[in-house]
C-alpha atoms as a PDB file:
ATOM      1  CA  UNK A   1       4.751  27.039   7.518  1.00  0.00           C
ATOM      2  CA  UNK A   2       1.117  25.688   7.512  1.00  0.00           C
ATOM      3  CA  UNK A   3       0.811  22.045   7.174  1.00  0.00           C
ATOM      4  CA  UNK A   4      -2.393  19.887   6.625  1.00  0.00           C
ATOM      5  CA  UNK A   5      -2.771  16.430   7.536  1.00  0.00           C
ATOM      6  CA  UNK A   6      -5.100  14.274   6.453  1.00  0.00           C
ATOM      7  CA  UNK A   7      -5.460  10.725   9.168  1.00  0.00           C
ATOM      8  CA  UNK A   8      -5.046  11.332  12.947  1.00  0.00           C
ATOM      9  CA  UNK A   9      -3.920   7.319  13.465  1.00  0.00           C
ATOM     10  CA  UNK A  10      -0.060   6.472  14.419  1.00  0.00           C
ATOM     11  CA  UNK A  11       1.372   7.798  11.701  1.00  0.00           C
ATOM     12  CA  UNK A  12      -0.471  11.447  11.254  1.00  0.00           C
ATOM     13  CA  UNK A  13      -0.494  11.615  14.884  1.00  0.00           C
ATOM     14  CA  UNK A  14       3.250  11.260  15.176  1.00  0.00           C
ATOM     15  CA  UNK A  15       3.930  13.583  12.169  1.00  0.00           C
ATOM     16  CA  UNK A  16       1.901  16.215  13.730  1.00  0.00           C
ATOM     17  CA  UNK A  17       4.033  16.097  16.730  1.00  0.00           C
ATOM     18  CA  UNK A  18       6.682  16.145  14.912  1.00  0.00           C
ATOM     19  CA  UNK A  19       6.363  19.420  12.896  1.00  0.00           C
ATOM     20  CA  UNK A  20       4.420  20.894  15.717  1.00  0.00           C
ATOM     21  CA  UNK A  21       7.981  20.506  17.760  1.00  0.00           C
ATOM     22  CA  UNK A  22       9.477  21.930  15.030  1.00  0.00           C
ATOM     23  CA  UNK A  23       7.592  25.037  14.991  1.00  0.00           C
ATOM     24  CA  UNK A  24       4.993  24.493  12.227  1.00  0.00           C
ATOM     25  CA  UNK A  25       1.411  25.548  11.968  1.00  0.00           C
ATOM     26  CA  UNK A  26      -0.983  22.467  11.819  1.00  0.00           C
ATOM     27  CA  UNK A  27      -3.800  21.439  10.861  1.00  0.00           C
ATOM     28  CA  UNK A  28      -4.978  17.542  11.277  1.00  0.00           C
ATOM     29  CA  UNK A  29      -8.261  15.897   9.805  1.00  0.00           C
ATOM     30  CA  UNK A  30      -9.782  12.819  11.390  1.00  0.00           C
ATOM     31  CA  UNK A  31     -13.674  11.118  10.136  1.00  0.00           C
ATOM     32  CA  UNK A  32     -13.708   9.927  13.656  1.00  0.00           C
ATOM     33  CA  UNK A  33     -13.209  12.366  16.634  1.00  0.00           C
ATOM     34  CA  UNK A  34     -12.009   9.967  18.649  1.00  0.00           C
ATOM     35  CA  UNK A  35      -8.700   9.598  16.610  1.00  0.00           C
ATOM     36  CA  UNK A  36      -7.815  12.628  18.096  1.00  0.00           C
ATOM     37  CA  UNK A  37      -7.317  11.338  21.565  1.00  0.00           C
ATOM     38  CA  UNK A  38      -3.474  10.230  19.851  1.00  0.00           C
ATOM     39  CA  UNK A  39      -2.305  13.638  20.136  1.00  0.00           C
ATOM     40  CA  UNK A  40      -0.783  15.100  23.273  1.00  0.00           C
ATOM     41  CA  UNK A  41      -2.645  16.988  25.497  1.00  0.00           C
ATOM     42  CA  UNK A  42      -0.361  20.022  24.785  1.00  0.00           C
ATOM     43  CA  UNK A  43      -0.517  19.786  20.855  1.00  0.00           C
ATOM     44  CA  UNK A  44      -1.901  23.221  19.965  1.00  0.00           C
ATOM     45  CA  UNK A  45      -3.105  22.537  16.330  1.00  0.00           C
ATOM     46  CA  UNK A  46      -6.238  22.451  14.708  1.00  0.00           C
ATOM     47  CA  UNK A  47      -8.319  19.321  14.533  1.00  0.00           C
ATOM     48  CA  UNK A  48     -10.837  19.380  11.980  1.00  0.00           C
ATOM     49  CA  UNK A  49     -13.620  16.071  12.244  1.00  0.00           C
ATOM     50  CA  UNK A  50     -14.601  15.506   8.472  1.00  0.00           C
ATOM     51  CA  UNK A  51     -13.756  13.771   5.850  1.00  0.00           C
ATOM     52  CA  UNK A  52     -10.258  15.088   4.487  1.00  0.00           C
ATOM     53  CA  UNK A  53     -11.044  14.859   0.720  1.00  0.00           C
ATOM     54  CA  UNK A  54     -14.160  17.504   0.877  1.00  0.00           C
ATOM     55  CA  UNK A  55     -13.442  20.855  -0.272  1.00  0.00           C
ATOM     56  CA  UNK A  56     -15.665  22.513   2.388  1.00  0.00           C
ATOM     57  CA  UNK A  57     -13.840  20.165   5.173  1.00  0.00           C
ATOM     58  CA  UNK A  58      -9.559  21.284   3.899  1.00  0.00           C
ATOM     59  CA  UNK A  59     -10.975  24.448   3.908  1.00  0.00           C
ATOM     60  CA  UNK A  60     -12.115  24.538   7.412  1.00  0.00           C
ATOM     61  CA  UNK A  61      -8.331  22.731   7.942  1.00  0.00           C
ATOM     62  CA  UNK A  62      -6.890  25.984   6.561  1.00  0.00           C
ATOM     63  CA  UNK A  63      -5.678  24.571   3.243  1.00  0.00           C
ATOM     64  CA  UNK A  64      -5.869  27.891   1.437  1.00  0.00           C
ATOM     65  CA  UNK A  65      -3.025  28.934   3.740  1.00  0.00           C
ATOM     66  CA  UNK A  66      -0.941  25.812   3.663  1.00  0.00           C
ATOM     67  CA  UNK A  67       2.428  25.534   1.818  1.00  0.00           C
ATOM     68  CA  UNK A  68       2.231  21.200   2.683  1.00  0.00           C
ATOM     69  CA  UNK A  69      -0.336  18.290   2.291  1.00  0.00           C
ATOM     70  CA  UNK A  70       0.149  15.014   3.619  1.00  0.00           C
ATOM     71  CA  UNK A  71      -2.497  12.116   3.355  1.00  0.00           C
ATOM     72  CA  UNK A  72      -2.063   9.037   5.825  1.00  0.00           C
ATOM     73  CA  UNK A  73      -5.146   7.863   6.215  1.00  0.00           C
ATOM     74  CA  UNK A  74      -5.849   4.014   6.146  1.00  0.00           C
ATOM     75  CA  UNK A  75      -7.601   3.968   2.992  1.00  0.00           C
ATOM     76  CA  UNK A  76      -5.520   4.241  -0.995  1.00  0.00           C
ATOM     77  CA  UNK A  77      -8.122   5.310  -2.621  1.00  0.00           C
ATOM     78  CA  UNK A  78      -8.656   8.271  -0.003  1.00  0.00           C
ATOM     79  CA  UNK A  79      -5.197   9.211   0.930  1.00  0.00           C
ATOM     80  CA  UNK A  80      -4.601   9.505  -3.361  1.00  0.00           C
ATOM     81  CA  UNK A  81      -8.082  11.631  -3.870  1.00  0.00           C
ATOM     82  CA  UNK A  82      -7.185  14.223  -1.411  1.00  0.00           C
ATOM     83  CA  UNK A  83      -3.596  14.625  -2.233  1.00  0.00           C
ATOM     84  CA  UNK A  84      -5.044  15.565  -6.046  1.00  0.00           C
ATOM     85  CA  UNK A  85      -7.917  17.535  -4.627  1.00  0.00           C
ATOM     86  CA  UNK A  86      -4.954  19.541  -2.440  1.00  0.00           C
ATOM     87  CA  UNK A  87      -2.730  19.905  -5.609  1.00  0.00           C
ATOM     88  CA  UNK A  88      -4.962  20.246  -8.372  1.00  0.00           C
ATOM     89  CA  UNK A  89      -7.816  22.341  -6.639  1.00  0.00           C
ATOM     90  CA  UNK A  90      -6.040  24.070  -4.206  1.00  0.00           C
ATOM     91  CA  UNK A  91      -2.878  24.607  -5.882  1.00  0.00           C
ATOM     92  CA  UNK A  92      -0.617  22.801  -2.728  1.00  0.00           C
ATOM     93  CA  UNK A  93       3.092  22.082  -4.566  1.00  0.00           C
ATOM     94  CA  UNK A  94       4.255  19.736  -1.437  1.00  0.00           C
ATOM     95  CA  UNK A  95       2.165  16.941  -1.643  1.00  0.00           C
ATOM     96  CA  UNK A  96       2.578  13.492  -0.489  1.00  0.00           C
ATOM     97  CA  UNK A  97      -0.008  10.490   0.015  1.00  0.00           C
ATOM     98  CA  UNK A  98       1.046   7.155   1.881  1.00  0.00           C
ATOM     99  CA  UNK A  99       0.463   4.071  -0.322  1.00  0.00           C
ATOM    100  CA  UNK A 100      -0.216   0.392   0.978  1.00  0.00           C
ATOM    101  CA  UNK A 101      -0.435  -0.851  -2.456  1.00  0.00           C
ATOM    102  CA  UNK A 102       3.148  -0.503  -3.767  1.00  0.00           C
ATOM    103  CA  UNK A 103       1.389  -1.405  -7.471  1.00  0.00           C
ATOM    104  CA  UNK A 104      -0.775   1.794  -7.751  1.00  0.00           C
ATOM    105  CA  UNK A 105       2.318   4.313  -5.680  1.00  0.00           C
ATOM    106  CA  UNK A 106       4.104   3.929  -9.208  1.00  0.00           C
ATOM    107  CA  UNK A 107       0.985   4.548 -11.426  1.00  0.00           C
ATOM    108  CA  UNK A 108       0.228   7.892  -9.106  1.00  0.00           C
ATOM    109  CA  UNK A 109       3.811   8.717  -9.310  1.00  0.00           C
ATOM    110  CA  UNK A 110       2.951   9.491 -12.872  1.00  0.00           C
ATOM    111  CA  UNK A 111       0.111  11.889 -12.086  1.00  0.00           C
ATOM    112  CA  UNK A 112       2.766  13.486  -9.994  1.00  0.00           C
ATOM    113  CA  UNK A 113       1.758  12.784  -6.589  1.00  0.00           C
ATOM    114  CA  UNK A 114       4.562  11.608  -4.601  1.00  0.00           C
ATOM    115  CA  UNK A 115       4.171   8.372  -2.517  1.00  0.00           C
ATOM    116  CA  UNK A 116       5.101   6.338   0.439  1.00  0.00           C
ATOM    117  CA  UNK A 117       4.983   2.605  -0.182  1.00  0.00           C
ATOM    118  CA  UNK A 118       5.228   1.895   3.313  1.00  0.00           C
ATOM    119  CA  UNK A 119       5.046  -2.002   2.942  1.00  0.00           C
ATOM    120  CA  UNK A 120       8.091  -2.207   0.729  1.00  0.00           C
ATOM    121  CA  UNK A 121      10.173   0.167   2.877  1.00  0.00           C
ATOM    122  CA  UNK A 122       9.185  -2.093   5.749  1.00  0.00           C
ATOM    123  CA  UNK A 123      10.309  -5.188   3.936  1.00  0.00           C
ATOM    124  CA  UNK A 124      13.880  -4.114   3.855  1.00  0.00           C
ATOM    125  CA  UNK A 125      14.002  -2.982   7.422  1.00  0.00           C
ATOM    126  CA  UNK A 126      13.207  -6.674   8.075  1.00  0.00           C
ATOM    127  CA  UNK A 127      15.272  -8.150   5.821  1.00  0.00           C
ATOM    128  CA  UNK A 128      18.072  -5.854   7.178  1.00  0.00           C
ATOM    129  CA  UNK A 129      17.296  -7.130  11.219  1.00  0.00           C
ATOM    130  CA  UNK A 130      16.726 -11.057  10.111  1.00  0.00           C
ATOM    131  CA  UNK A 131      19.452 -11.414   7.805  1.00  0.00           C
ATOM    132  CA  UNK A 132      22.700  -9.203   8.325  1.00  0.00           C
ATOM    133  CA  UNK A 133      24.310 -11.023   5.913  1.00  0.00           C
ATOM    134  CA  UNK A 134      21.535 -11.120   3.111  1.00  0.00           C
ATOM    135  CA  UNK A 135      20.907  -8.592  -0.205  1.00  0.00           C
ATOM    136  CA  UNK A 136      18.882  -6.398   1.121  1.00  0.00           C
ATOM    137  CA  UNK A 137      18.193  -2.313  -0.097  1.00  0.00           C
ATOM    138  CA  UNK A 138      20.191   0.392   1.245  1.00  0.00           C
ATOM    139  CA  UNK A 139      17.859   3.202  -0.175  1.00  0.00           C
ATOM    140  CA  UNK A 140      14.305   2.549  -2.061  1.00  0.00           C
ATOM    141  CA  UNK A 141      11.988   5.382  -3.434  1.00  0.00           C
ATOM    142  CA  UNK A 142       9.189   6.253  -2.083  1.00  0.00           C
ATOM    143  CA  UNK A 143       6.959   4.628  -4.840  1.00  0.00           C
ATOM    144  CA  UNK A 144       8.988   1.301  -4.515  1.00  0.00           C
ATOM    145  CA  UNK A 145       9.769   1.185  -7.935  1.00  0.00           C
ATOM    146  CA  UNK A 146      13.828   1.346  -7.909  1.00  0.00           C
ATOM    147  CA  UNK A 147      16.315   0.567  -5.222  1.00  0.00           C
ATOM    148  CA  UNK A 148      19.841   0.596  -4.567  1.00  0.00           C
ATOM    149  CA  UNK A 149      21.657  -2.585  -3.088  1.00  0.00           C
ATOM    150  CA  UNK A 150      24.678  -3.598  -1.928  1.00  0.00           C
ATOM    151  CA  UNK A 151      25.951  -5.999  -4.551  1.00  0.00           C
ATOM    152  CA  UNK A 152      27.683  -9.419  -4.310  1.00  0.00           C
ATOM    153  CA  UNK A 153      29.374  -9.715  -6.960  1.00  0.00           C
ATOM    154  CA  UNK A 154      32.392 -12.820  -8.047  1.00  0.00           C
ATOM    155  CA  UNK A 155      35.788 -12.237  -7.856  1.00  0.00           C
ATOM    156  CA  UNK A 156      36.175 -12.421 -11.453  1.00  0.00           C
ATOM    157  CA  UNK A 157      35.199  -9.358 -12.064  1.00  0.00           C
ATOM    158  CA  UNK A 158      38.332  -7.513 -10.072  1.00  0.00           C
ATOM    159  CA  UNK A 159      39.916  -5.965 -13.284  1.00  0.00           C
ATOM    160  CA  UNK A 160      36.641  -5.400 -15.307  1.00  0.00           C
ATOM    161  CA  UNK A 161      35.165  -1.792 -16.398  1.00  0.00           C
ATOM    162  CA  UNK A 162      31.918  -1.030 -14.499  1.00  0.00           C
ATOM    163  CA  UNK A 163      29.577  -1.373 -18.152  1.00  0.00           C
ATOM    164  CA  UNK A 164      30.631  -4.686 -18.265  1.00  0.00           C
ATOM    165  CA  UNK A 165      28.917  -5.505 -14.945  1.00  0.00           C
ATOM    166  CA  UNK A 166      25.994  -3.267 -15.567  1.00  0.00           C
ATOM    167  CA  UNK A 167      25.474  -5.233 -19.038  1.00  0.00           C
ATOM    168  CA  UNK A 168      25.623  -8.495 -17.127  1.00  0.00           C
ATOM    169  CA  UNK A 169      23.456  -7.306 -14.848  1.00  0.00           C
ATOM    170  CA  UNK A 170      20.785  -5.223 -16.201  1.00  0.00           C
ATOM    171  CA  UNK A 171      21.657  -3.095 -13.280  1.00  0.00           C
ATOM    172  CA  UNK A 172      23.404   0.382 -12.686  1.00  0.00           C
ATOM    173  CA  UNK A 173      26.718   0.894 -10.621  1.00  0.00           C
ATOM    174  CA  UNK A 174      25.789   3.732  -8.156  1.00  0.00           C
ATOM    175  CA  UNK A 175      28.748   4.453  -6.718  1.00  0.00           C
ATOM    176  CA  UNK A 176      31.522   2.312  -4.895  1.00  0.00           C
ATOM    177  CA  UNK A 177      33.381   2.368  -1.319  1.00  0.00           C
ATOM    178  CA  UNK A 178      36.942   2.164  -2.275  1.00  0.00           C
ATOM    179  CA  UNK A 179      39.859   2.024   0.508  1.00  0.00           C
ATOM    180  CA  UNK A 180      36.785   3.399   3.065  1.00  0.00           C
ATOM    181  CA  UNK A 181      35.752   6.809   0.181  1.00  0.00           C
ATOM    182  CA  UNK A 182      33.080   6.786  -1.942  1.00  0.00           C
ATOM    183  CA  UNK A 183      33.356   6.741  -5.453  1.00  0.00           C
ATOM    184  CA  UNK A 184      31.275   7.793  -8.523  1.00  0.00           C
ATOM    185  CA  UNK A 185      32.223   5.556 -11.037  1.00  0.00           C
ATOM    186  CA  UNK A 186      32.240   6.436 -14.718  1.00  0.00           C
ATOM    187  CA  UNK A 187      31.781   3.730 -17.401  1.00  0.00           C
ATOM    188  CA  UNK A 188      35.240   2.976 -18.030  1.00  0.00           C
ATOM    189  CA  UNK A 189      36.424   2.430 -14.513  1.00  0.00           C
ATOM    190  CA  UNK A 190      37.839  -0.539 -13.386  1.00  0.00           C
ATOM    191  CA  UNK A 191      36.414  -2.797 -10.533  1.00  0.00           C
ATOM    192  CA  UNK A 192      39.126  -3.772  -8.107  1.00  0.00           C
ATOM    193  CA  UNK A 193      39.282  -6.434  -5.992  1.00  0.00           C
ATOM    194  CA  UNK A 194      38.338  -4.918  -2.235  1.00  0.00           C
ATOM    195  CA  UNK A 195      35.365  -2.704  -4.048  1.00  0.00           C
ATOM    196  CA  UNK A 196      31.865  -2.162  -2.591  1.00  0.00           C
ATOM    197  CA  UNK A 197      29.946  -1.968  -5.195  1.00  0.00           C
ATOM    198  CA  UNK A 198      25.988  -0.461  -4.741  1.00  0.00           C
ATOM    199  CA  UNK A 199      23.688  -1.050  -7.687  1.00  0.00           C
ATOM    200  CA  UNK A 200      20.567   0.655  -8.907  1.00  0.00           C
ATOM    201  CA  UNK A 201      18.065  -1.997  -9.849  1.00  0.00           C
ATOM    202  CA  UNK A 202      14.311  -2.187 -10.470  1.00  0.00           C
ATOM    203  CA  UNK A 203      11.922  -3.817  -8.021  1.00  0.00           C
ATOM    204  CA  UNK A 204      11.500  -7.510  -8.265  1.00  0.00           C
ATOM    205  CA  UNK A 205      14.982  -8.021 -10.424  1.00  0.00           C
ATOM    206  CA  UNK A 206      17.297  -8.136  -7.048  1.00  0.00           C
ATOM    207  CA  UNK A 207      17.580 -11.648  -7.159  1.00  0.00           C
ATOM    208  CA  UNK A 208      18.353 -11.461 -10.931  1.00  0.00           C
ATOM    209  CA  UNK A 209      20.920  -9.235 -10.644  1.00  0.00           C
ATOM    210  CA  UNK A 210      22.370 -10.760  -7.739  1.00  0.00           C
ATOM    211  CA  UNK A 211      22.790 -14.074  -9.978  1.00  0.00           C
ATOM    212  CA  UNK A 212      24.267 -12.609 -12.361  1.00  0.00           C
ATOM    213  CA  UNK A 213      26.917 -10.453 -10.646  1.00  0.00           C
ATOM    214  CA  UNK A 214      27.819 -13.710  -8.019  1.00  0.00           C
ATOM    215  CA  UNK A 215      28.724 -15.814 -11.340  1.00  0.00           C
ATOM    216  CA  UNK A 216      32.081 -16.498 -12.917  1.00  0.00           C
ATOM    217  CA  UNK A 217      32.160 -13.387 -15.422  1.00  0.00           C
ATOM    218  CA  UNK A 218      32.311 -14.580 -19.197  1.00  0.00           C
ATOM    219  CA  UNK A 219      35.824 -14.889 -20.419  1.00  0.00           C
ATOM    220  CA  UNK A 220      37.535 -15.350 -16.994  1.00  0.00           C
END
């Protein structure tokens, strides 16, 4: 298929390699020709100099003919305006914008642009190489807003259904490694002792959660 992409720096650089290797037509946009001295010498796309939110400068990139959009530029506000322009004017259903500002991925979530928050996905990775031992996401949408975690949780709460926990919690049980096999729970089931449990929680309320599942359960 026909991909555009918007940003020749690391990232839209890389990603054009990428589907290029897989066998993909593409198209890349850059303001500044010089960005395009990232690609390979043997990448046989199109590179279109412009600025990659003008009609007259996607349609020079071949957007008419693309099935895929992808905006990486540096900027928000530019990366946002010509994922809509590639949707809403050009009628593009794969569409996806990177998003510094993890604040503004959720609010353009709901204009149905999907989004990379790159700084909270980054975040975990550290978390996960600086502290092994720590709370840190397994999995986190792309907007940032919800992740799942592996949860801590007391041993009082061996022989306890799963919507006790979750009411505790605030949280949602996503599924469980039991005896080494995964394990969807359902509300009734009952937490036993060597349980993994992962939990569905919303940004910002990990260490919340975490509290609440580490502490003595009431009625212990």
């Amino acid at each position: 298929m026909r991909v555009v992409i918007m940003g020749c720096g690391r990232v839209g650089s890389s990603l054009a390699a990428g589907l290029e290797r897989q066998g993909h037509e593409v198209a890349i946009i850059d303001r500044d020709a010089k960005a395009f001295r990232r690609l390979a010498a043997d990448f046989r796309g199109q590179q279109v100099c412009g600025i990659g939110f003008h009609r007259d400068v996607l349609r020079r990139a071949g957007v008419e003919q693309a099935s895929a959009f992808a905006a990486v530029s540096s900027g928000d506000n530019s990366n946002i305006i010509a994922a809509r322009v590639a949707r809403e004017t050009f009628g593009i259903e794969r569409v996806v914008a990177r998003i510094y500002d993890a604040r503004r991925a959720e609010v353009y979530e709901r204009l149905g642009i999907p989004t990379v928050a790159t700084v909270p996905w980054t975040t975990d990775r550290f978390m996960r190489m600086l502290l092994p031992d720590g709370v840190s996401s397994a999995w986190r949408d792309p907007s940032g807003t919800v992740a799942v975690i592996q949860l801590p949780v007391h041993e009082g709460w061996a022989g306890r259904p799963v919507d006790e926990l979750e009411q505790a919690t605030g949280g949602r049980v996503a599924f469980i490694l039991r005896f080494g096999s995964g394990l969807l729970p359902m509300r009734d089931t009952v937490i036993q002792a060597d349980d993994t449990l992962y939990m569905a929680v919303v940004s910002g309320t990990v260490s919340d959660v975490t509290a609440a599942a580490t502490r003595e359960p009431e009625g212990s």
